[in-house]
Protein backbone atom coordinates (compact mmCIF):
# COMPACT_ATOMS: atom_id res chain seq x y z
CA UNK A 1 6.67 -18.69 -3.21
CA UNK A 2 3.42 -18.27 -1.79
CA UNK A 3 1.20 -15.05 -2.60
CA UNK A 4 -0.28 -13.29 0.25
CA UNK A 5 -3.75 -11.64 -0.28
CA UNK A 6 -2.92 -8.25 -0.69
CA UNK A 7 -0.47 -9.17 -3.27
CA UNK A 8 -3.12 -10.84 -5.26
CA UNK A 9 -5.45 -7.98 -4.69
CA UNK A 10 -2.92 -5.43 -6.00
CA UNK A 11 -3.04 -7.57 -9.15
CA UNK A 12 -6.13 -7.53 -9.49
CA UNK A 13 -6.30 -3.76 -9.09
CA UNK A 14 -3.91 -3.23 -11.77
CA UNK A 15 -5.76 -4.86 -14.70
CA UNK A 16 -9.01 -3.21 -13.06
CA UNK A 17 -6.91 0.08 -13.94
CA UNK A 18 -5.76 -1.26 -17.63
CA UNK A 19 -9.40 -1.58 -18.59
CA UNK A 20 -10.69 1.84 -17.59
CA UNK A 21 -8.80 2.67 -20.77
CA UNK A 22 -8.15 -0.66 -22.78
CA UNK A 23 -12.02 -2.30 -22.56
CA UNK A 24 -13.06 1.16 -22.87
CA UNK A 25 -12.21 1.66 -25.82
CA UNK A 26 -13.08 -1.73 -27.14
CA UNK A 27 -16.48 -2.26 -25.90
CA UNK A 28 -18.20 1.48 -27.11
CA UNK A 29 -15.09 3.22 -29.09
CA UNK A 30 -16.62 2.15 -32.48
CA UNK A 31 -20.03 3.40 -30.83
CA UNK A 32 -18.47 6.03 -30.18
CA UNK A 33 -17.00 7.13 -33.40
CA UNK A 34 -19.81 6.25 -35.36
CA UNK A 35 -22.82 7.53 -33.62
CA UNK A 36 -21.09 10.11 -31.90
CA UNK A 37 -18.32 11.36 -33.99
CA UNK A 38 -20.38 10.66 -37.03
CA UNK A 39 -17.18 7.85 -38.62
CA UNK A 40 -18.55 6.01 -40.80
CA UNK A 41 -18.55 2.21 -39.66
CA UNK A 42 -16.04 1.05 -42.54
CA UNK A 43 -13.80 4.13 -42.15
CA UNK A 44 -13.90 2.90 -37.94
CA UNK A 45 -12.99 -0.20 -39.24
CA UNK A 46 -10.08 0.48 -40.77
CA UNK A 47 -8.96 2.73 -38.18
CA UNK A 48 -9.11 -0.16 -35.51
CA UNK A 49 -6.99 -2.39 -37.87
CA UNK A 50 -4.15 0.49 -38.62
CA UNK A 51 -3.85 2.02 -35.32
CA UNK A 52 -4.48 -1.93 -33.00
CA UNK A 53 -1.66 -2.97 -35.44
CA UNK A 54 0.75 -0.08 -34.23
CA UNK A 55 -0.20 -0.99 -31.10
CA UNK A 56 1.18 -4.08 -31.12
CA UNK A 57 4.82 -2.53 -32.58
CA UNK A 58 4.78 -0.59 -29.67
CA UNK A 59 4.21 -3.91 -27.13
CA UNK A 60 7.56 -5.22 -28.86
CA UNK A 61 9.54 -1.69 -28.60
CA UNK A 62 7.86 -1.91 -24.74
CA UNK A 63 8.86 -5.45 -24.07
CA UNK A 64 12.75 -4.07 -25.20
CA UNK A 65 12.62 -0.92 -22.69
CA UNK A 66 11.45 -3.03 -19.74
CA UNK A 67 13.71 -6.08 -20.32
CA UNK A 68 16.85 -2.97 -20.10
CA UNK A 69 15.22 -1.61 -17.38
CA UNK A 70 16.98 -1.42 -13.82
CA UNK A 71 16.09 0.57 -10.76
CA UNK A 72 15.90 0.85 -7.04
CA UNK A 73 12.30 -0.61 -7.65
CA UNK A 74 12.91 -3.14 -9.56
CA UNK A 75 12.00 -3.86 -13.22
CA UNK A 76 8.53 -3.19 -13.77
CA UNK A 77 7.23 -1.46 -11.23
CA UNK A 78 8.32 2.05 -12.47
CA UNK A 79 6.56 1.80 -15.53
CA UNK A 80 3.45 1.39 -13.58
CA UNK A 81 4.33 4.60 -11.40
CA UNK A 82 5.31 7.20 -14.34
CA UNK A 83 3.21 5.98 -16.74
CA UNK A 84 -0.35 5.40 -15.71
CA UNK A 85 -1.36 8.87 -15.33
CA UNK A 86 -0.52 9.95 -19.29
CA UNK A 87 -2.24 6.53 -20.43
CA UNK A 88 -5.92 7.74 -18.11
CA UNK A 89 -5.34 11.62 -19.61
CA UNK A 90 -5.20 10.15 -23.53
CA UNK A 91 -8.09 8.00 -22.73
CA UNK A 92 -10.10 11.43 -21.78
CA UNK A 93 -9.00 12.41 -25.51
CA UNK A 94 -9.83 9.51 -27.59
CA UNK A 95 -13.51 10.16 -26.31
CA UNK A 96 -13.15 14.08 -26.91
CA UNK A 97 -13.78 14.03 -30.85
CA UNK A 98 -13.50 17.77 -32.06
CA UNK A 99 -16.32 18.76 -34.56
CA UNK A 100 -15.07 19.71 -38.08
CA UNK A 101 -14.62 18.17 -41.35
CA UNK A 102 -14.00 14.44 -41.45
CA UNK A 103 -10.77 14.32 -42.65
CA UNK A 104 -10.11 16.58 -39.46
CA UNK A 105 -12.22 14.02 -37.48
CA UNK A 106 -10.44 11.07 -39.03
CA UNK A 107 -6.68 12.37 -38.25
CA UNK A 108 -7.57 13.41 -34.71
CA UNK A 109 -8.79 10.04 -34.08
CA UNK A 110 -6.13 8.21 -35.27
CA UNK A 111 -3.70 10.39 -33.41
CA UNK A 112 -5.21 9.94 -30.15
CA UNK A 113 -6.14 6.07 -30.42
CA UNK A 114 -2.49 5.53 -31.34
CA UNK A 115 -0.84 7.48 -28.53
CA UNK A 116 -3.12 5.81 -25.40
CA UNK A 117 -2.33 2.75 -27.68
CA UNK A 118 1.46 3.61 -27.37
CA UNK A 119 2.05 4.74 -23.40
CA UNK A 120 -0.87 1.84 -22.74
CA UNK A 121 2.23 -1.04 -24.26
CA UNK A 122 4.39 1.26 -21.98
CA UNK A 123 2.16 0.28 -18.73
CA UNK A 124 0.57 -3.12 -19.85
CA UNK A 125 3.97 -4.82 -20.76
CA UNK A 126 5.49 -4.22 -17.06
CA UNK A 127 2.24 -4.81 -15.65
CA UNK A 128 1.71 -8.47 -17.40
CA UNK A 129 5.54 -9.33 -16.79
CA UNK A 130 5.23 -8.82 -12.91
CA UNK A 131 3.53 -12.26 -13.03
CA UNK A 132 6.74 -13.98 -14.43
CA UNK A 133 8.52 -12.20 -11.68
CA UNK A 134 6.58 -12.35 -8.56
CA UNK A 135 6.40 -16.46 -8.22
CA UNK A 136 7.26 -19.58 -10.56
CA UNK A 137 4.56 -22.13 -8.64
CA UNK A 138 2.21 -22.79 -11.34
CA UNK A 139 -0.60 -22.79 -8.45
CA UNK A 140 0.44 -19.77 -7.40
CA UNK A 141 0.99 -18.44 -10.90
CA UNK A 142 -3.14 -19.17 -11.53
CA UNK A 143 -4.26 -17.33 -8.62
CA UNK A 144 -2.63 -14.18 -10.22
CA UNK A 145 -3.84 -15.05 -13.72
CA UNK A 146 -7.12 -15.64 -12.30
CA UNK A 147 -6.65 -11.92 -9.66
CA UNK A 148 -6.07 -10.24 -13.24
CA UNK A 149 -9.18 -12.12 -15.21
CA UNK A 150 -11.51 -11.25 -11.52
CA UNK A 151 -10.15 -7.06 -11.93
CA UNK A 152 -11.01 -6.60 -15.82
CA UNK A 153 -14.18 -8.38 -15.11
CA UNK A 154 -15.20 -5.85 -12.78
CA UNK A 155 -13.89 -3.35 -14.50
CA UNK A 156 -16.34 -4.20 -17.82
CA UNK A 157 -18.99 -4.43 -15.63
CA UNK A 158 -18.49 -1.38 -13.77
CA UNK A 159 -18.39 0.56 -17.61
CA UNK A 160 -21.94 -1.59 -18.69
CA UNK A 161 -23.24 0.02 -15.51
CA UNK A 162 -21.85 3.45 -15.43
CA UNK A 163 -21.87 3.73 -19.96
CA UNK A 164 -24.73 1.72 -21.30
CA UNK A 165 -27.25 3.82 -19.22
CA UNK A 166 -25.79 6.28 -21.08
CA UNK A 167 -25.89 5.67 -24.35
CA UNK A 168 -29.86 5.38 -23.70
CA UNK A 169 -30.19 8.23 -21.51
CA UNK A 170 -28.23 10.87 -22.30
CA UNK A 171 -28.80 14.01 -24.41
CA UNK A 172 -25.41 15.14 -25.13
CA UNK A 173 -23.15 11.65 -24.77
CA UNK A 174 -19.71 13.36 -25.82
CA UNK A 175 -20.35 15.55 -22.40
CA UNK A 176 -21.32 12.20 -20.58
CA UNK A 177 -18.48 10.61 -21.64
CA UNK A 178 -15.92 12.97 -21.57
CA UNK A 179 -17.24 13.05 -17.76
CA UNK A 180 -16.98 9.51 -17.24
CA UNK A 181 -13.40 9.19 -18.37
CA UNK A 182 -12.16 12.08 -16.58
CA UNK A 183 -13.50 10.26 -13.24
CA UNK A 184 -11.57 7.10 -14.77
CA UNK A 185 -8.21 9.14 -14.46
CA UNK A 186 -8.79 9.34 -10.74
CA UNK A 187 -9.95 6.31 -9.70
CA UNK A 188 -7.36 4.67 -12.51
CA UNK A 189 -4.32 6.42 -10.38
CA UNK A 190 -5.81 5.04 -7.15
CA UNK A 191 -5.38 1.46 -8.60
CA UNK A 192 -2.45 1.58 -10.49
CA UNK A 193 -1.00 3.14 -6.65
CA UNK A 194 -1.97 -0.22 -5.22
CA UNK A 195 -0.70 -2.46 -7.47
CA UNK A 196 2.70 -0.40 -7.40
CA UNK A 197 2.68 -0.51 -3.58
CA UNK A 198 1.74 -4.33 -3.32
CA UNK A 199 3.59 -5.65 -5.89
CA UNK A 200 7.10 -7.33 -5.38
CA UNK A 201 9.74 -9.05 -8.13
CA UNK A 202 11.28 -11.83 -6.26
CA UNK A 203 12.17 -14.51 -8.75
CA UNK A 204 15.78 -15.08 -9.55
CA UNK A 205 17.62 -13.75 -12.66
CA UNK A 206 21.15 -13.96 -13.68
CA UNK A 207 21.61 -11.01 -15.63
CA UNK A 208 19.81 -7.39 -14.40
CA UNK A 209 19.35 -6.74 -18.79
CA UNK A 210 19.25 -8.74 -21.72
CA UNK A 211 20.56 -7.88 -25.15
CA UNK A 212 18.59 -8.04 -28.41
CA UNK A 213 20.40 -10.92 -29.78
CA UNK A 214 19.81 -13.00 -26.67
CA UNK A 215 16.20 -11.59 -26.29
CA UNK A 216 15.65 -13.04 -30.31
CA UNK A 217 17.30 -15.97 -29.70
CA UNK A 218 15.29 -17.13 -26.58
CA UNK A 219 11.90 -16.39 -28.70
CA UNK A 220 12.92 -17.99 -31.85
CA UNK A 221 13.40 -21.29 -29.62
CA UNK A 222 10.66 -20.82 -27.67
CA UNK A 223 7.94 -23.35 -29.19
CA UNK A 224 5.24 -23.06 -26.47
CA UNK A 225 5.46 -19.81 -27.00
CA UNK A 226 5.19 -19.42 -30.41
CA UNK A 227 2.01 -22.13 -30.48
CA UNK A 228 0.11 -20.06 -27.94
CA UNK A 229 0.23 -16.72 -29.74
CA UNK A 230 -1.16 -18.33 -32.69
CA UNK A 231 -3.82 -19.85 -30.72
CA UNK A 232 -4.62 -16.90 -28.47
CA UNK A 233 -4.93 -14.55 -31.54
CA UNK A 234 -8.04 -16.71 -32.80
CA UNK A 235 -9.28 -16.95 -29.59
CA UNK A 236 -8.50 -13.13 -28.84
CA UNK A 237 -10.06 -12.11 -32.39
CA UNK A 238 -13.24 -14.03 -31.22
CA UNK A 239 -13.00 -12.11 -27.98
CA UNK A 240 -13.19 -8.77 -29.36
CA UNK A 241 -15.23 -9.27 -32.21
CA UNK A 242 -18.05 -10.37 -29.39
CA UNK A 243 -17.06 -7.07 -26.93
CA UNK A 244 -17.21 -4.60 -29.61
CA UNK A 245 -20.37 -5.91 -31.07
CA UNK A 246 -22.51 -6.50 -27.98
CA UNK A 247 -23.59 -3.05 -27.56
CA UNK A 248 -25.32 -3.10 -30.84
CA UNK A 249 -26.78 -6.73 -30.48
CA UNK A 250 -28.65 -5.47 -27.40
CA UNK A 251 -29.68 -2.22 -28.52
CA UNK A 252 -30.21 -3.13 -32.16
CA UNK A 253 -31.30 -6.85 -31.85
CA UNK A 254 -32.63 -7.42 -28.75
CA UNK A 255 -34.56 -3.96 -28.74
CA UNK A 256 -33.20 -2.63 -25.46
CA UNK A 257 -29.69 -0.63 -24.78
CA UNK A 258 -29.72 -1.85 -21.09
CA UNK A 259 -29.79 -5.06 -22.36
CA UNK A 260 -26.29 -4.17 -22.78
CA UNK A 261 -25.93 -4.06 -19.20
CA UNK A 262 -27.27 -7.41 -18.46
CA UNK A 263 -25.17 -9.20 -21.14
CA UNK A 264 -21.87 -7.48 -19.49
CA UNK A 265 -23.14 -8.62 -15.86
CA UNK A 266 -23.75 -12.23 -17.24
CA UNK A 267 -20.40 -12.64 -18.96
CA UNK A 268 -18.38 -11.26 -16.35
CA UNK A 269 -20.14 -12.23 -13.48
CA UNK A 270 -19.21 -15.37 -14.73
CA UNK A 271 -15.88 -14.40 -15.33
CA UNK A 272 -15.65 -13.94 -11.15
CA UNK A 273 -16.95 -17.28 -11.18
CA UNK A 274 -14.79 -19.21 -13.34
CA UNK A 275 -11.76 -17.17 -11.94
CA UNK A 276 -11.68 -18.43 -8.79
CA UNK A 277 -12.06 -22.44 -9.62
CA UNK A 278 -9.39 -21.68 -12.43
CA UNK A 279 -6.48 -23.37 -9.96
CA UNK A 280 -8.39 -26.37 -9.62
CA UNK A 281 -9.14 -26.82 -12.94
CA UNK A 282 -5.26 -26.89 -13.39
CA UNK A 283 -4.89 -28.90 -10.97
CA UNK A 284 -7.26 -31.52 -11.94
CA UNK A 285 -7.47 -31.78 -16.19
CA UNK A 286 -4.07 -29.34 -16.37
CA UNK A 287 -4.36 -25.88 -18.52
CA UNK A 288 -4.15 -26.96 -22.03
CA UNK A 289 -7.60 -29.28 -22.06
CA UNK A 290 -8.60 -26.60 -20.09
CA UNK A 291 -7.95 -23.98 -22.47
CA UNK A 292 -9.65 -25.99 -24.77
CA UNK A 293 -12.55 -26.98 -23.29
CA UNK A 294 -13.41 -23.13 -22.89
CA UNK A 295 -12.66 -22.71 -26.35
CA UNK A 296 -15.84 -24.87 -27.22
CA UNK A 297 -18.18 -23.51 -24.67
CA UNK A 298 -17.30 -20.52 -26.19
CA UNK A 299 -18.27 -21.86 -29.62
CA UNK A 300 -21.52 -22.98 -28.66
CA UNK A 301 -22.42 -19.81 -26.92
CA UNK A 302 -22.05 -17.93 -30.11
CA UNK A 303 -24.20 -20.20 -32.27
CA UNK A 304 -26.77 -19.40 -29.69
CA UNK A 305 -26.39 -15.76 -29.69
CA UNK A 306 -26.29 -15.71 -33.77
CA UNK A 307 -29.44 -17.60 -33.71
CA UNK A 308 -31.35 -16.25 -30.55
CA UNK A 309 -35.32 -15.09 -31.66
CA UNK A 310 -35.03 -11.26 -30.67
CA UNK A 311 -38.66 -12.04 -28.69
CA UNK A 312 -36.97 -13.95 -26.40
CA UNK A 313 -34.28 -11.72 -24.88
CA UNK A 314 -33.85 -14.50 -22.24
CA UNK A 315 -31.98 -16.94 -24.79
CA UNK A 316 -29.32 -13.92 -26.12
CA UNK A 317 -28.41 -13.55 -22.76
CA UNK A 318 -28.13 -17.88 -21.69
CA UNK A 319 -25.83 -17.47 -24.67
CA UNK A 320 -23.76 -14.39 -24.02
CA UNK A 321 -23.58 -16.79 -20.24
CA UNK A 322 -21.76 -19.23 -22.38
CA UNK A 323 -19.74 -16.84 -24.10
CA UNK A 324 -18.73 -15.29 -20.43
CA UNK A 325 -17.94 -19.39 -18.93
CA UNK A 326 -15.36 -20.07 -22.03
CA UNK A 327 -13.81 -16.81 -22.45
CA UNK A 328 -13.08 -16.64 -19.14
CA UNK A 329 -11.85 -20.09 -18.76
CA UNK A 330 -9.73 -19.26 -21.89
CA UNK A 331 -8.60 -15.78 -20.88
CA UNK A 332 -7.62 -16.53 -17.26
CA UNK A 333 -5.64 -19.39 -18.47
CA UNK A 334 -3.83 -17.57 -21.25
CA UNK A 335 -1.98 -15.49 -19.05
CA UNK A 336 -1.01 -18.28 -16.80
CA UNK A 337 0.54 -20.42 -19.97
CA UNK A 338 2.30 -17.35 -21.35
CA UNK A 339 3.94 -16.91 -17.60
CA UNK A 340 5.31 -20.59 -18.09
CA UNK A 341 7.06 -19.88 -21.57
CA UNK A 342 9.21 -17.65 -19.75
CA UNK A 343 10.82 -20.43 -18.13
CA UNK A 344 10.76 -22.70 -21.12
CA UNK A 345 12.73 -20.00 -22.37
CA UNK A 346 15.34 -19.79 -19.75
CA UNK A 347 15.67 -23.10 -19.90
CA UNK A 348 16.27 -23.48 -23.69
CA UNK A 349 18.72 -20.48 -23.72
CA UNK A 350 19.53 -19.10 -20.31
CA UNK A 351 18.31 -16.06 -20.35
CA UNK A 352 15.46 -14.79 -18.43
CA UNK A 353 13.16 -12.40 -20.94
CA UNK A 354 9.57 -11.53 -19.04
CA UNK A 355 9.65 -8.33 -20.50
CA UNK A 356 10.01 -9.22 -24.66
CA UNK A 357 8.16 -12.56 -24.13
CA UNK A 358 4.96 -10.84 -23.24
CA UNK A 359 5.16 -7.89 -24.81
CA UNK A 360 5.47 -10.54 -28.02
CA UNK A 361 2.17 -12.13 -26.57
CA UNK A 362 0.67 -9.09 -25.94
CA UNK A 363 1.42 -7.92 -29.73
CA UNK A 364 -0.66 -11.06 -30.33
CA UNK A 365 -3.50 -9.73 -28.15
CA UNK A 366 -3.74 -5.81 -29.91
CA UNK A 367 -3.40 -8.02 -33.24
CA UNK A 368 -6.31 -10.10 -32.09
CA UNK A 369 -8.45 -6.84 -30.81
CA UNK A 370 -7.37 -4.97 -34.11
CA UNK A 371 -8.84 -7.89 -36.36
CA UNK A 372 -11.66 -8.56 -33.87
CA UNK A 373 -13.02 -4.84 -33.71
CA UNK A 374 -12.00 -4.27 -37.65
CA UNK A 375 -13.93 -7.51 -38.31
CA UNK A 376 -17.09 -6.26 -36.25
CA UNK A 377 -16.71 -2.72 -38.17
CA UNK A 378 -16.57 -4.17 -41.23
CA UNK A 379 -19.37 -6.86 -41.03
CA UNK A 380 -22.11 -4.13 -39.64
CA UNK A 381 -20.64 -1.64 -43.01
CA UNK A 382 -21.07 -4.56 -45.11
CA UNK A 383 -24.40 -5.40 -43.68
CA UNK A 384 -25.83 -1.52 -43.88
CA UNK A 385 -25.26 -0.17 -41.10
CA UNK A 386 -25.91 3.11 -40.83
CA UNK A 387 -24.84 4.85 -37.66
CA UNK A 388 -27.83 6.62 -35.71
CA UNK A 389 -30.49 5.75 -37.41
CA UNK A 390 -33.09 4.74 -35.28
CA UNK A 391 -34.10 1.38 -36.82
CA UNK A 392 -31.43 -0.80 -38.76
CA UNK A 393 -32.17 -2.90 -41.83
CA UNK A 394 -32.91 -6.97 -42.02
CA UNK A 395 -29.73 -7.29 -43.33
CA UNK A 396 -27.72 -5.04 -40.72
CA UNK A 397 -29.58 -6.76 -37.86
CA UNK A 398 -27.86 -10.38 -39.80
CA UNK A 399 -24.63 -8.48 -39.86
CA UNK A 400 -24.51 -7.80 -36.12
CA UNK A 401 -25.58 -11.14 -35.55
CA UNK A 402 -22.59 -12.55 -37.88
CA UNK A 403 -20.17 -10.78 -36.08
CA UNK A 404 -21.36 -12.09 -32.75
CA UNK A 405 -22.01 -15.58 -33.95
CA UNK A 406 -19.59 -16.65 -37.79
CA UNK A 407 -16.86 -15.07 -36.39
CA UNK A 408 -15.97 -16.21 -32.92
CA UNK A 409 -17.18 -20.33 -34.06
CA UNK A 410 -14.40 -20.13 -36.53
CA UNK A 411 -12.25 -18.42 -34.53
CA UNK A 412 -12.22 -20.61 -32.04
CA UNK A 413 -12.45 -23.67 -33.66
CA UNK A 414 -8.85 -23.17 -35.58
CA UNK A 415 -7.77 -21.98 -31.71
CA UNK A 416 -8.52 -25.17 -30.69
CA UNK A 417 -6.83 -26.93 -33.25
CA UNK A 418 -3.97 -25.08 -32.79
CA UNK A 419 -3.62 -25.55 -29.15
CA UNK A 420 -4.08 -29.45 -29.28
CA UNK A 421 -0.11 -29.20 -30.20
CA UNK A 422 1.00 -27.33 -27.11
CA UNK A 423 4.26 -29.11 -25.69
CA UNK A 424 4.78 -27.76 -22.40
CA UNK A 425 2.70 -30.09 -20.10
CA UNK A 426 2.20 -29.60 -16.51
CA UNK A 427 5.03 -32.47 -15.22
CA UNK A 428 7.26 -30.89 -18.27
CA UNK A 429 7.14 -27.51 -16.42
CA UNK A 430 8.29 -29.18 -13.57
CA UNK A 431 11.17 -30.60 -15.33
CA UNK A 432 12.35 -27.24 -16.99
CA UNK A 433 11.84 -25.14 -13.64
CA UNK A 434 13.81 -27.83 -12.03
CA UNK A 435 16.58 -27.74 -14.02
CA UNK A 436 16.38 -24.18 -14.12
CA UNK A 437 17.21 -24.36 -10.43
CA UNK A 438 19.67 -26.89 -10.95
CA UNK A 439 22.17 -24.87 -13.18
CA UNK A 440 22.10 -21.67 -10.89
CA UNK A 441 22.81 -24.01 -7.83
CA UNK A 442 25.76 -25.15 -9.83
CA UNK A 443 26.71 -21.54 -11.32
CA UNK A 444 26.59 -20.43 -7.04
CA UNK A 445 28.84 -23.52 -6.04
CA UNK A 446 31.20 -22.63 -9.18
CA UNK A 447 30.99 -18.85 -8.81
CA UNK A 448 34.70 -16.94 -6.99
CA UNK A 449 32.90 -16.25 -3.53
């Protein structure tokens, strides 16, 4: 089926609305708590491990509501409707740390992460799922991974622009920001609306639920599946390892907190970019070397940035360029693969699961922003960071530039590796989705009419 353009656009808006909350939180929530709320970085750390860990448990409990889920609007749409507004509303909290002691900081912190963690599975899961249901042309499928890659981009750049001026700027940054995200809840709703209004679920299934056995069953079989999420979590670790430390390599290494906003605007202007070419690229080399090849420009944009002279500004942000080409090239592309183990899925078992597949995938992802913030945290603790002081130490300045350089090269190298073993090709995909059709042609001709 072919997408018209305000389907794609309401796509788009949806992930723009995820991010007011999700990229939020990772790009200046450890800022945040430990300049702001006065957490120390290690205690941050651990935080972001714990509560991104529970975050993924409650993608998997998610994935199990939605795939039971049956109403005069379909799957996954309702989820978007009832649940947005709560998710916007926590997000105001997380940013609204009470003063007090800091075990009464601490608690408070991890009670409000966890919960906009929690209802955020509760919209994300449906949200990511629509793209299972709305076409199976893998053409088609790209132009909604690369809608969704094209709305969180502008949505991180829209927060460098409205938040890093901020951080600079501002005398009293819990009022700022506690302003900011309150502004988020209404321009969040307007999005979310869209998407919910745009949005349709028109792909064939032969059952309206799906049990837990069958739900197991299909993943345990599903190899493509299974290969990705290991993949994407090194990649996805990388990821947020570079978003939740770029705040302090610009202020801290590079000198400047606007810098912050022109290493945003780099990566995901590229992002809008890359997004766009992303079906040809599929078309042309297919997604897996795709994948890949991202995977290594991301590599070599991190080596840069660890290694960038802080007098020359102009080489941190080349680098952070890179950084934007490959993780968007390997973020756009992510979606669209996991969309395809859905049918691999079907095929191998017969049951249709867009709801527990992702939310299994996107279990990976908080897994991958849990160890990709915690391992930010805890390299900058390690190093000496100490929060709001106004010059950092030789070896904190190395730690932030670990975190944005050791980190994401590994990463992505065992990503790589991983990936180079992905099974389901391009003319394979066409042979599962074919015989996909095939078997409910044959259960219609054998069906009483």
């Amino acid at each position: 089926m072919k997408l018209r353009a305000p389907q794609l656009l309401g796509y788009a808006a949806g992930d723009a609305a995820n991010n007011l909350a999700f990229s939020m939180a990772s790009m200046f929530l450890l800022l945040y708590y430990t300049d702001v709320a006065g957490i120390p970085a290690a205690a941050a750390g651990t935080l972001f491990l714990i509560v991104r860990v529970w975050d993924g448990v409650a993608d998997l409990v998610a994935g199990r509501l939605v795939d039971r889920t049956s109403s005069r609007w379909g799957k996954f749409r309702p989820w978007l409707l009832f649940g947005s507004l709560p998710l916007l509303l926590l997000s105001v909290a997380t940013f609204s740390v009470p003063d007090g002691s800091m075990t009464a900081k601490l608690i408070y912190a991890y009670l409000t992460y966890a919960a906009v963690g929690t209802v955020y599975s509760l919209v994300n899961i449906p949200y990511g799922s629509l793209a299972a249901a709305m076409t199976q042309e893998p053409v088609e499928r790209a132009k909604l991974a690369s809608a969704r890659s094209m709305g969180s981009a502008a949505t991180m750049l829209l927060l460098s622009l409205v938040v890093a001026p901020q951080i600079k700027n501002a005398e009293n940054l819990q009022a700022s920001l506690q302003l900011t995200t309150l502004v988020f809840v209404v321009v969040g709703s307007a999005l979310y609306l869209f998407t919910f209004f745009t949005a349709r679920e028109t792909v064939q299934r032969d059952e309206r639920t799906v049990g837990l056995r069958t739900s197991l069953r299909t993943l345990r079989q599903n190899t493509p599946l299974q290969l990705l999420c290991a993949s994407s979590l090194f990649f996805l670790t990388a990821m947020f390892s570079i978003q939740t430390i770029g705040v302090y390599y610009a202020r801290d290494v590079l000198g400047d907190a606007n810098f912050y906003i022109v290493l945003t605007a780099l990566q995901t202007g590229l992002m809008f970019l890359i997004a766009p070419v992303v079906p040809f690229v599929v078309r042309t080399v297919g997604k897996r070397a795709g994948y890949m090849a991202g995977g290594a420009v991301t590599a070599v944009g991190s080596a840069v940035a660890m290694f960038a002279p802080s007098s020359t500004p102009h080489l941190a942000f080349g680098a952070f360029a890179l950084i934007g080409v490959g993780l968007g090239l390997v973020n756009t592309l992510m979606w669209s693969l996991e969309a395809d183990t859905v049918e691999y899925g079907e095929w191998r078992t017969g049951a249709r699961t867009e709801g527990t597949t992702y939310a299994v995938f996107s279990f990976v992802r908080k897994v991958g922003q849990a160890l990709g913030g915690a391992a930010a945290a805890y390299t900058i603790g390690l190093a000496g960071y100490v929060g709001g002081a106004e010059v950092q130490s030789a070896t904190a300045l190395w730690g932030i530039r670990a975190a944005a350089g050791i980190v994401p090269i590994g990463c992505a190298a065992v990503g790589i590796a991983i990936m180079a073993f992905y099974p389901l090709t391009e003319k394979r995909f066409r042979d599962v989705t074919a015989e996909v059709a095939e078997r409910r042609e044959g259960a219609k001709a054998h069906s009483p009419a």
